[in-house]
Each structure stands twice: as C-alpha cells, then as structure tokens.
C-alpha atoms as a PDB file:
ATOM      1  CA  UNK A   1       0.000   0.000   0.000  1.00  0.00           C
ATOM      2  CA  UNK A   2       1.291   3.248  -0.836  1.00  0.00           C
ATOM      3  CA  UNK A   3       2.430   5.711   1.848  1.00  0.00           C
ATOM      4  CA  UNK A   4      -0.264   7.901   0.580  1.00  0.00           C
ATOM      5  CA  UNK A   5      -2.515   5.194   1.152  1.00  0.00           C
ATOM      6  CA  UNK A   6      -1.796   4.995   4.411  1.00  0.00           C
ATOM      7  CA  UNK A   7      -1.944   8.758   5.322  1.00  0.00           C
ATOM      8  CA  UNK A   8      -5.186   8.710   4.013  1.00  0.00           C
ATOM      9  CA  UNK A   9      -6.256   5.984   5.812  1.00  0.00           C
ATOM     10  CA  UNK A  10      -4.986   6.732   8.994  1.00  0.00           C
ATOM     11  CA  UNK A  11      -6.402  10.620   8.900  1.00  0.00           C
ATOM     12  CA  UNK A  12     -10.347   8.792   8.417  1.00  0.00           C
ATOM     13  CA  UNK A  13      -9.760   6.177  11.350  1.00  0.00           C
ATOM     14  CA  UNK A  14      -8.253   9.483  13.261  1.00  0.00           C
ATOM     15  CA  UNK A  15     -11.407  11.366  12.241  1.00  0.00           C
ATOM     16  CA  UNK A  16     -13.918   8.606  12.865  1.00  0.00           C
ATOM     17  CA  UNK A  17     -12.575   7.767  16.565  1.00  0.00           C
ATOM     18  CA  UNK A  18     -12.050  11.780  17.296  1.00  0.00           C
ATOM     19  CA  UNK A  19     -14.618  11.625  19.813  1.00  0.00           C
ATOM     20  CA  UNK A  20     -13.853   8.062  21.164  1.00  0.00           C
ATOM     21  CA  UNK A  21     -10.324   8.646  21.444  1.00  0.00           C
ATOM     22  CA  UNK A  22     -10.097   5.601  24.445  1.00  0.00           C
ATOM     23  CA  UNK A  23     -11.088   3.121  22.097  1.00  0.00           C
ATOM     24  CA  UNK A  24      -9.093   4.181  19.637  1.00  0.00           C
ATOM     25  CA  UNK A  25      -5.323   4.029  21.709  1.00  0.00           C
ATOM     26  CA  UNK A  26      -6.967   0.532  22.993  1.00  0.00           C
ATOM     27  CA  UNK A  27      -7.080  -1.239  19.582  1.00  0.00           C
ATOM     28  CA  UNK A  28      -3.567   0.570  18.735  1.00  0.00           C
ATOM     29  CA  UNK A  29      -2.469  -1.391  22.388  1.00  0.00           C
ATOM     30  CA  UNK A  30      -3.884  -4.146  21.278  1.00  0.00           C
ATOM     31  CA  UNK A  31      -2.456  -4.364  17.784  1.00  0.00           C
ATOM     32  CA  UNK A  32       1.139  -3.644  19.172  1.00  0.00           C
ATOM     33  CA  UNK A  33       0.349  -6.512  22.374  1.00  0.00           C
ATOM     34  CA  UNK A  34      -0.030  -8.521  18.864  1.00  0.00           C
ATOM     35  CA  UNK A  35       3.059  -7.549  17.664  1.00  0.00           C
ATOM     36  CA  UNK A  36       4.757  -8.751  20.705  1.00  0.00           C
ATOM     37  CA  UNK A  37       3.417 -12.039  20.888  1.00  0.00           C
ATOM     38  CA  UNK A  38       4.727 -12.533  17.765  1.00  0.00           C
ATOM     39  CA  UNK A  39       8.207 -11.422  18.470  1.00  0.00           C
ATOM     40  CA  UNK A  40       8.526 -13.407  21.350  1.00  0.00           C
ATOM     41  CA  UNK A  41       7.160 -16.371  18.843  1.00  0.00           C
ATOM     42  CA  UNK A  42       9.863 -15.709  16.387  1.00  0.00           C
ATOM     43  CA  UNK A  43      12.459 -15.277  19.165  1.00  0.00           C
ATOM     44  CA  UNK A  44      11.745 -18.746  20.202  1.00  0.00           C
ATOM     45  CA  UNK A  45      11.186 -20.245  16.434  1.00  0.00           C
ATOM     46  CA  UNK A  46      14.711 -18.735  15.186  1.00  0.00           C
ATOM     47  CA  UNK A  47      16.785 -19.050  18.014  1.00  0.00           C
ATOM     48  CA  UNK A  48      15.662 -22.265  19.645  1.00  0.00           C
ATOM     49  CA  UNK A  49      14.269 -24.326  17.419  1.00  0.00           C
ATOM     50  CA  UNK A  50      16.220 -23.524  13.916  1.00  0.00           C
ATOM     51  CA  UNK A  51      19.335 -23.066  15.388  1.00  0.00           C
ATOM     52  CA  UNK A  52      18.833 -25.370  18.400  1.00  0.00           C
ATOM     53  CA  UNK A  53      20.825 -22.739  20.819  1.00  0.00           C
ATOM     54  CA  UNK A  54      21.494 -24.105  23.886  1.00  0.00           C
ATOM     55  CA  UNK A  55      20.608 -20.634  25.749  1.00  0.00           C
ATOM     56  CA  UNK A  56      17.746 -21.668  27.016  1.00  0.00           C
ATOM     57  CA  UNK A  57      17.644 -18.775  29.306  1.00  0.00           C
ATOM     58  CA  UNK A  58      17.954 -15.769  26.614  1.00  0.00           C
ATOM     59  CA  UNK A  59      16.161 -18.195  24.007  1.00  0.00           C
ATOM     60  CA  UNK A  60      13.065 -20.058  25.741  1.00  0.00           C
ATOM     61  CA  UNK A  61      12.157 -19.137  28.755  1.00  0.00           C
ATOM     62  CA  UNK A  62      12.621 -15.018  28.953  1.00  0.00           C
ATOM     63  CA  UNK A  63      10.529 -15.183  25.821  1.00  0.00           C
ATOM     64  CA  UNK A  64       7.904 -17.717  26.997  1.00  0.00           C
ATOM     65  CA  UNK A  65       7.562 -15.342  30.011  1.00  0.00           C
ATOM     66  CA  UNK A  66       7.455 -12.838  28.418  1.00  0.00           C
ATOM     67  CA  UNK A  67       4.371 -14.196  25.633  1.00  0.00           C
ATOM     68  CA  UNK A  68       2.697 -15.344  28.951  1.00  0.00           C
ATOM     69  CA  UNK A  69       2.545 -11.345  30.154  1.00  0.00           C
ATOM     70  CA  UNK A  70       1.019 -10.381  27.385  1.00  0.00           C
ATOM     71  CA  UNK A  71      -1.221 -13.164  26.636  1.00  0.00           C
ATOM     72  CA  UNK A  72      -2.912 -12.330  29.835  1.00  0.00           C
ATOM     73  CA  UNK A  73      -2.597  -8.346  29.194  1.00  0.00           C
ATOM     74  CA  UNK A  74      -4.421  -9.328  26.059  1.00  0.00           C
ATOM     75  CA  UNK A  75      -6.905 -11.726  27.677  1.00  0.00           C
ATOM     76  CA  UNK A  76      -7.831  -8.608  30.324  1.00  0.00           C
ATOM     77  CA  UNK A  77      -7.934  -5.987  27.692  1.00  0.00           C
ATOM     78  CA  UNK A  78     -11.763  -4.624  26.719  1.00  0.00           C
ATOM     79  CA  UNK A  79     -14.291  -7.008  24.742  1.00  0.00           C
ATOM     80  CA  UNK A  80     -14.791  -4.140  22.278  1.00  0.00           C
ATOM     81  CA  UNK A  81     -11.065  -3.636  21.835  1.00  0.00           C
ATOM     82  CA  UNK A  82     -10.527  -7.066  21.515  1.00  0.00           C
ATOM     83  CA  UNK A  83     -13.473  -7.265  18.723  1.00  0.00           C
ATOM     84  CA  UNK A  84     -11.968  -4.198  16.546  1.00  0.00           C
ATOM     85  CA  UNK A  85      -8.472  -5.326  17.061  1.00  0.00           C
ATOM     86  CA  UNK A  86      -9.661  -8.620  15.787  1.00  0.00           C
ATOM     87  CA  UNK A  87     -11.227  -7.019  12.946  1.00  0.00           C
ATOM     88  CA  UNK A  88      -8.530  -5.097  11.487  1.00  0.00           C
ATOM     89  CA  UNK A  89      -6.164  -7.911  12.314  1.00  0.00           C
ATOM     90  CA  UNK A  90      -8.648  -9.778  10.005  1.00  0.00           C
ATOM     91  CA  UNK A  91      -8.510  -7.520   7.612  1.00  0.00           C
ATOM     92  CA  UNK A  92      -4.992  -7.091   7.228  1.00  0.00           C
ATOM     93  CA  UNK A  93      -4.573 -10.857   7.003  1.00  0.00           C
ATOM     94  CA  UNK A  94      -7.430 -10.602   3.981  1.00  0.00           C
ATOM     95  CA  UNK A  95      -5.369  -8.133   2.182  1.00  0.00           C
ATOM     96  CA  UNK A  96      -1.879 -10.130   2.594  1.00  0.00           C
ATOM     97  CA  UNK A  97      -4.012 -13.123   0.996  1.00  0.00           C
ATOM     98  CA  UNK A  98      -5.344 -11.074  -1.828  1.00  0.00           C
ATOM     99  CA  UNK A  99      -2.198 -10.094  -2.603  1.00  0.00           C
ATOM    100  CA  UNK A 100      -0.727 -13.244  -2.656  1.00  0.00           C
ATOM    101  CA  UNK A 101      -3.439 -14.902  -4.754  1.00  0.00           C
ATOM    102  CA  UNK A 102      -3.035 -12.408  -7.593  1.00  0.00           C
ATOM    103  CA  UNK A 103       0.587 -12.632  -7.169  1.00  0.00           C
ATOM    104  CA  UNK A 104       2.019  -9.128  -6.363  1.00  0.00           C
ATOM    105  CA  UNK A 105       5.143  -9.804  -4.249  1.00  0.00           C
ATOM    106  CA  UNK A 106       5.022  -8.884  -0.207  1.00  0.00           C
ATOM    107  CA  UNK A 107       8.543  -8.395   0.713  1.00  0.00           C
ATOM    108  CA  UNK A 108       8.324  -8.360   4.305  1.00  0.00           C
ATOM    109  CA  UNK A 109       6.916 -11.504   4.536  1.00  0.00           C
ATOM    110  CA  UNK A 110       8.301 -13.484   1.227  1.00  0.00           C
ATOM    111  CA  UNK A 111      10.969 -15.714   3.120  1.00  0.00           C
END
C-alpha cells in the first residue's frame, strides 16, 4: 500500500474515533500486544528451534515469560477492543491473501 494510502487511511480512522479517542489508543495497544506475541514467537522459532541454541535462558524461557505477560494483558484488555483489534487484524490478514493470490510480491513476509 502506498504511503499515501496509508496517510489517508490513517487521517479517516483518526477522524472517525475523534470523539472516542479511548477506544481508539486501545485497539492501537492491542495491535502492538499482537506484535509482541509474535516477536517473542519468532524469538523462540529462530533461536531455539532452527538453530537449536542451547541458551535456554535468553532463548526459551525469557521469551515464553514474556508471551505469557502479554497473553494475559491481552486476555484482560476490553471485549470491544478485543473485537476491533480482531477485525482489522482480520482484515490485514485478507489483504496479505489477496495479494498473494493475484501474485504481487510482499517483501516483508516473502521468506
């Protein structure tokens, strides 16, 4: 999506949450509790299991504490934030998968 794109979208959400602004920063919390979850997920994949470290420290269990933090930060958030995160989690997944299916190239996620 074009930066443009982006701008534009992000000025409409801006304008349609400008009286709701608490919902709003909790579906930005939850998409970046998402985020985390899956850095701690890729910590774990990469390090531990493709490499096999043997820091299990650093490489399992800092991360599995960590996922286990947020996993019940998430679990506690709002229902509603939980719902609209969801959403535009769905979304974005949609568009990744439309993209893929008529071939345009993703480069952050092409491995």
């Amino acid at each position: 999506m074009s930066t443009l794109a982006v701008a534009c979208l992000s000025i409409l959400v801006g304008l349609l949450f400008a009286e709701r602004l608490d919902t709003l920063s909790r579906i930005v919390n939850f998409g970046a509790l998402c985020a985390f979850v899956l850095l701690h997920l890729s910590v774990i994949s990469h390090y531990f299991l493709r490499r096999r470290s043997r820091n299990w420290l650093t490489h399992l269990v800092f991360p599995l504490v960590g996922l286990l933090v947020i996993t019940f930060v998430l679990y506690e958030m709002d229902r509603t934030a939980k719902r609209l995160g969801a959403c535009w989690l769905g979304l974005g997944t949609l568009y990744y998968a439309v993209l893929r299916l008529f071939g345009k190239k993703v480069a952050a996620l092409d491995l």
